[in-house]
N, C-alpha and C. Protein backbone atom coordinates (compact mmCIF):
# COMPACT_ATOMS: atom_id res chain seq x y z
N UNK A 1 14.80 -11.56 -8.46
CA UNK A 1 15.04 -12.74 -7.67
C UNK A 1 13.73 -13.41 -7.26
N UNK A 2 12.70 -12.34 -6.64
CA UNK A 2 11.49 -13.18 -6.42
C UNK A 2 10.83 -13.86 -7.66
N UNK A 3 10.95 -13.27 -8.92
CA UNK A 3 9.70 -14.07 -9.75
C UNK A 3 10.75 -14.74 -10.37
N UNK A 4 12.04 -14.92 -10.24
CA UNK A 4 13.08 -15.80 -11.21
C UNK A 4 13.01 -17.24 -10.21
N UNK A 5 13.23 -17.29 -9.36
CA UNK A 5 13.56 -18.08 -8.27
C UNK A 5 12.39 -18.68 -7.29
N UNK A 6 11.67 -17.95 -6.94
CA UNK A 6 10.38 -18.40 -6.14
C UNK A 6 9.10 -18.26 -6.96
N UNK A 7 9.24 -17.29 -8.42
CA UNK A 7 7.86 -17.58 -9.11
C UNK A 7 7.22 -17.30 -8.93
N UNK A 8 6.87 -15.93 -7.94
CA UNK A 8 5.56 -14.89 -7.43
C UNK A 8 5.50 -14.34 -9.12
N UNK A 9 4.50 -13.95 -9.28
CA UNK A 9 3.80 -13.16 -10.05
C UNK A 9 3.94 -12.07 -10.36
N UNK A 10 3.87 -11.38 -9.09
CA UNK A 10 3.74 -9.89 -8.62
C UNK A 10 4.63 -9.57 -7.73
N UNK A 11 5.16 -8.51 -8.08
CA UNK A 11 6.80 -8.32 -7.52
C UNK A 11 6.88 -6.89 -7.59
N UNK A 12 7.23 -5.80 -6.55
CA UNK A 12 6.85 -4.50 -6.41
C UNK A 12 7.98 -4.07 -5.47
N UNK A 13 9.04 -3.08 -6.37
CA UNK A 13 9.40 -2.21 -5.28
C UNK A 13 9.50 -1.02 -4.83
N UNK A 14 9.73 -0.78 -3.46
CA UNK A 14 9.29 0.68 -3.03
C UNK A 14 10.05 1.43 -3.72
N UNK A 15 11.83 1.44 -4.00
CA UNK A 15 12.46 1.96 -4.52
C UNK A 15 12.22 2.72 -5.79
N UNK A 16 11.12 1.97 -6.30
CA UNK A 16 10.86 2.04 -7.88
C UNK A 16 10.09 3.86 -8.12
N UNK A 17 10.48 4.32 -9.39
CA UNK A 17 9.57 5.80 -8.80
C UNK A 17 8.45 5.44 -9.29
N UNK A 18 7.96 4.59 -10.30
CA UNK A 18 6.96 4.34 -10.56
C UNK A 18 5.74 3.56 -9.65
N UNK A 19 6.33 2.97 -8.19
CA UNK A 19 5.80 2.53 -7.33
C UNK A 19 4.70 2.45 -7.22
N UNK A 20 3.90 3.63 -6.72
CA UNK A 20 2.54 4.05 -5.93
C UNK A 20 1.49 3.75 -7.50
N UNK A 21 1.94 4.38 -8.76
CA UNK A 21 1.28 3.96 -9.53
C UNK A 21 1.08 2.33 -10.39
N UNK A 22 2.01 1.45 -9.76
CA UNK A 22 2.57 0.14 -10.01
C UNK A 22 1.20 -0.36 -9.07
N UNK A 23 1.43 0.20 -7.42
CA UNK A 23 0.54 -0.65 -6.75
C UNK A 23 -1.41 -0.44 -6.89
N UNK A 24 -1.39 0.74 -7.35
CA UNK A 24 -2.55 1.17 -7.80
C UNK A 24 -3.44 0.12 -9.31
N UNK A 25 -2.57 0.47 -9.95
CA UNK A 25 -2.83 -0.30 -10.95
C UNK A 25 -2.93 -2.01 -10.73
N UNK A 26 -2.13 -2.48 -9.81
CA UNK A 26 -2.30 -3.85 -9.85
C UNK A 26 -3.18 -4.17 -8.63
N UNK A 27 -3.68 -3.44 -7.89
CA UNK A 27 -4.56 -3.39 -6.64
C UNK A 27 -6.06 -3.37 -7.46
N UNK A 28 -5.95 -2.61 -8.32
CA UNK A 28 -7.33 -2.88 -9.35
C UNK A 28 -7.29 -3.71 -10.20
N UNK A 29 -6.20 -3.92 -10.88
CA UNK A 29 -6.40 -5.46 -11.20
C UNK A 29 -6.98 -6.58 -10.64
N UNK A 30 -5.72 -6.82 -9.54
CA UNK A 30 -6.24 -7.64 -8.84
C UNK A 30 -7.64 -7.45 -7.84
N UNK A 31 -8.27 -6.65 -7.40
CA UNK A 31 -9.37 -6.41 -6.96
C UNK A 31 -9.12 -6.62 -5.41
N UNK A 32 -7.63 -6.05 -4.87
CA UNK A 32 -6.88 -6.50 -3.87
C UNK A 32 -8.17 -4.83 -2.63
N UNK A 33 -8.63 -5.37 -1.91
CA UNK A 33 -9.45 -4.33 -1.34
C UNK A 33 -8.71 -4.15 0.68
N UNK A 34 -7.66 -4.35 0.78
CA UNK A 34 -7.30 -4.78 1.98
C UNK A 34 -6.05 -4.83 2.00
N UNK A 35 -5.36 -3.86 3.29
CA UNK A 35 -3.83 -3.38 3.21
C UNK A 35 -3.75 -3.73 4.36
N UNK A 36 -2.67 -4.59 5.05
CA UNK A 36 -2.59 -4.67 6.40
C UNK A 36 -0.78 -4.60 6.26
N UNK A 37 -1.02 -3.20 7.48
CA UNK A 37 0.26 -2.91 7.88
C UNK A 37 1.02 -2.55 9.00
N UNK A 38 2.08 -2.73 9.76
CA UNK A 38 2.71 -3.57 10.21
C UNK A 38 3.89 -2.15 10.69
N UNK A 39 4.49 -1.56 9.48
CA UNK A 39 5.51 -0.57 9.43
C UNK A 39 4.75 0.38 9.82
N UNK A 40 3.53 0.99 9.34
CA UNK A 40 3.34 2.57 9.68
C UNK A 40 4.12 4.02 8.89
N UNK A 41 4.40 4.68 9.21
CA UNK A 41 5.20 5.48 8.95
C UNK A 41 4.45 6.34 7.51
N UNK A 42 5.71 7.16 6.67
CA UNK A 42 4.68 8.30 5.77
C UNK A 42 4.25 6.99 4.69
N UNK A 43 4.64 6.04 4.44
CA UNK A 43 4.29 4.97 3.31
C UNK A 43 2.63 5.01 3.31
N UNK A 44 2.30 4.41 4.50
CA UNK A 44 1.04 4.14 5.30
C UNK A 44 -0.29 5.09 4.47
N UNK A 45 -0.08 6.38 4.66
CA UNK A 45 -1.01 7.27 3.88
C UNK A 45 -1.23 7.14 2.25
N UNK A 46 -0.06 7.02 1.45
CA UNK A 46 0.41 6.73 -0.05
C UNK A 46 -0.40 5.21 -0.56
N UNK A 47 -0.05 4.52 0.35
CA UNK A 47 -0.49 2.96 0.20
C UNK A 47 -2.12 3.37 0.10
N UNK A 48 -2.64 3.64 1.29
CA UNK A 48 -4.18 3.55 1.40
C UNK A 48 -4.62 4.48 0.01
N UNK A 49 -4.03 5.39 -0.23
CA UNK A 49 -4.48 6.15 -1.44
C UNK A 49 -4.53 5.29 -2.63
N UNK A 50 -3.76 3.98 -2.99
CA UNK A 50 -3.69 3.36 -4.05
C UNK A 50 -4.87 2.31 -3.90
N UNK A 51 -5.35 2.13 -2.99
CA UNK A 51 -6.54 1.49 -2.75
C UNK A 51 -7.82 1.38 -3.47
N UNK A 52 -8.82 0.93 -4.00
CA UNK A 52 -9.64 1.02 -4.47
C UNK A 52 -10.88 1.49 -3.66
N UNK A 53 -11.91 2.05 -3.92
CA UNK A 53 -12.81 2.58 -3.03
C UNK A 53 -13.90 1.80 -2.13
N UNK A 54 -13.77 1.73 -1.00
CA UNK A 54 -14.41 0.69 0.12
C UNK A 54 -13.40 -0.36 0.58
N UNK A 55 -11.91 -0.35 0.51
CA UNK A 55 -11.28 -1.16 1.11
C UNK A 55 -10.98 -0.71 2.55
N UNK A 56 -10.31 -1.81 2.89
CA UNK A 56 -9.98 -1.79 4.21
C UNK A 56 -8.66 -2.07 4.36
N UNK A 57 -7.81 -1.22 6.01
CA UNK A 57 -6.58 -1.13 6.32
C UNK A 57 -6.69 -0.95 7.83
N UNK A 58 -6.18 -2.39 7.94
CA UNK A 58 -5.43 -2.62 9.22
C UNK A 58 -3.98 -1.80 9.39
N UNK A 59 -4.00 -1.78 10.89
CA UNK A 59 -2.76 -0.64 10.80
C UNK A 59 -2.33 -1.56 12.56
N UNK A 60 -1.88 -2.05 12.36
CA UNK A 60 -1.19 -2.74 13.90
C UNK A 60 0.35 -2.30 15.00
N UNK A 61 0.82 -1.82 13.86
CA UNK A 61 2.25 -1.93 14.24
C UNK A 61 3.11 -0.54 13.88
N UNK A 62 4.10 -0.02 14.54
CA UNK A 62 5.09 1.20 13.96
C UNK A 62 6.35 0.52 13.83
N UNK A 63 6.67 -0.36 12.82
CA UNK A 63 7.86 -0.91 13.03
C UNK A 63 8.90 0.23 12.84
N UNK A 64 8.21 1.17 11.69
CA UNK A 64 9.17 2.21 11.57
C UNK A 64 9.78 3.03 11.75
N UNK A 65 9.35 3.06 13.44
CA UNK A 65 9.79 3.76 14.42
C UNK A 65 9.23 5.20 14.12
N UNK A 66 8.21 5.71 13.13
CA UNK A 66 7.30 7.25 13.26
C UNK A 66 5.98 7.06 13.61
N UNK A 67 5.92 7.80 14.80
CA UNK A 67 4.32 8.11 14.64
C UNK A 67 3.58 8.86 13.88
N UNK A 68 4.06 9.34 13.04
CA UNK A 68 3.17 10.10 11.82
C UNK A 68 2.92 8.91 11.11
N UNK A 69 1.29 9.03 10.62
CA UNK A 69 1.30 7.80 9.54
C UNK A 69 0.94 9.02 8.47
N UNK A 70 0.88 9.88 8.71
CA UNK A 70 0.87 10.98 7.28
C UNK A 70 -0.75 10.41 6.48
N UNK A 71 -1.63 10.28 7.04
CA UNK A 71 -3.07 9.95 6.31
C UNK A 71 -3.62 11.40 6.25
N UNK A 72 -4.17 11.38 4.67
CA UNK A 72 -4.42 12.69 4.14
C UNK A 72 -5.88 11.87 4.42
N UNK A 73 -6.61 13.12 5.37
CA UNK A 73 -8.27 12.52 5.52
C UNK A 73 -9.09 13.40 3.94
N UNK A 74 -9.03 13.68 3.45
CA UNK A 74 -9.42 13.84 2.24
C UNK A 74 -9.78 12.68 1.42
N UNK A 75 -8.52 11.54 1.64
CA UNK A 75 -8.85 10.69 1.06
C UNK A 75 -9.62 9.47 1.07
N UNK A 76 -10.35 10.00 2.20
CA UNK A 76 -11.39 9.28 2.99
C UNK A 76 -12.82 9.88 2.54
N UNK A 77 -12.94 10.95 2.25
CA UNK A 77 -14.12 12.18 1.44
C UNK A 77 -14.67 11.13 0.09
N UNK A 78 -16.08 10.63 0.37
CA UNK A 78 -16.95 10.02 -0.28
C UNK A 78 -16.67 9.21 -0.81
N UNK A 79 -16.08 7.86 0.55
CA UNK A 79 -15.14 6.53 0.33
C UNK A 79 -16.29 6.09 1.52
């Protein structure tokens, strides 16, 4: 519906199992260095991991009602 109808480009869903490697791959494509999020929750940790190295993540909000954001600090180790 989004790229038939509104014509985004890039169209990603969580549902998908291929997901995390969907957003990885197109985060380096696109040279996307910056996650700002809003929900929180275990996503939060997964996301920043698909990141490219030296980005940045805003984290504002728990819409998702968990305070675990599940961030593996490892993946912060010589970033």
């Amino acid at each position: 519906m989004l790229k038939e109808e509104h014509g985004q480009e890039h169209v990603l869903c969580t549902k998908s199992e291929t997901f995390f490697e969907d957003l990885k791959k197109l985060t380096a494509e696109l040279g996307a260095s910056v996650f700002i999020d809003c929900v929180g929750g275990e996503m939060t940790g997964k996301t920043i991991e698909c990141l490219p190295v030296g980005s940045t993540t805003y984290i504002y909000g728990g819409l998702g009602g968990s305070p675990n954001l599940d961030i593996n600090p490892y993946t912060f180790k010589g970033r």
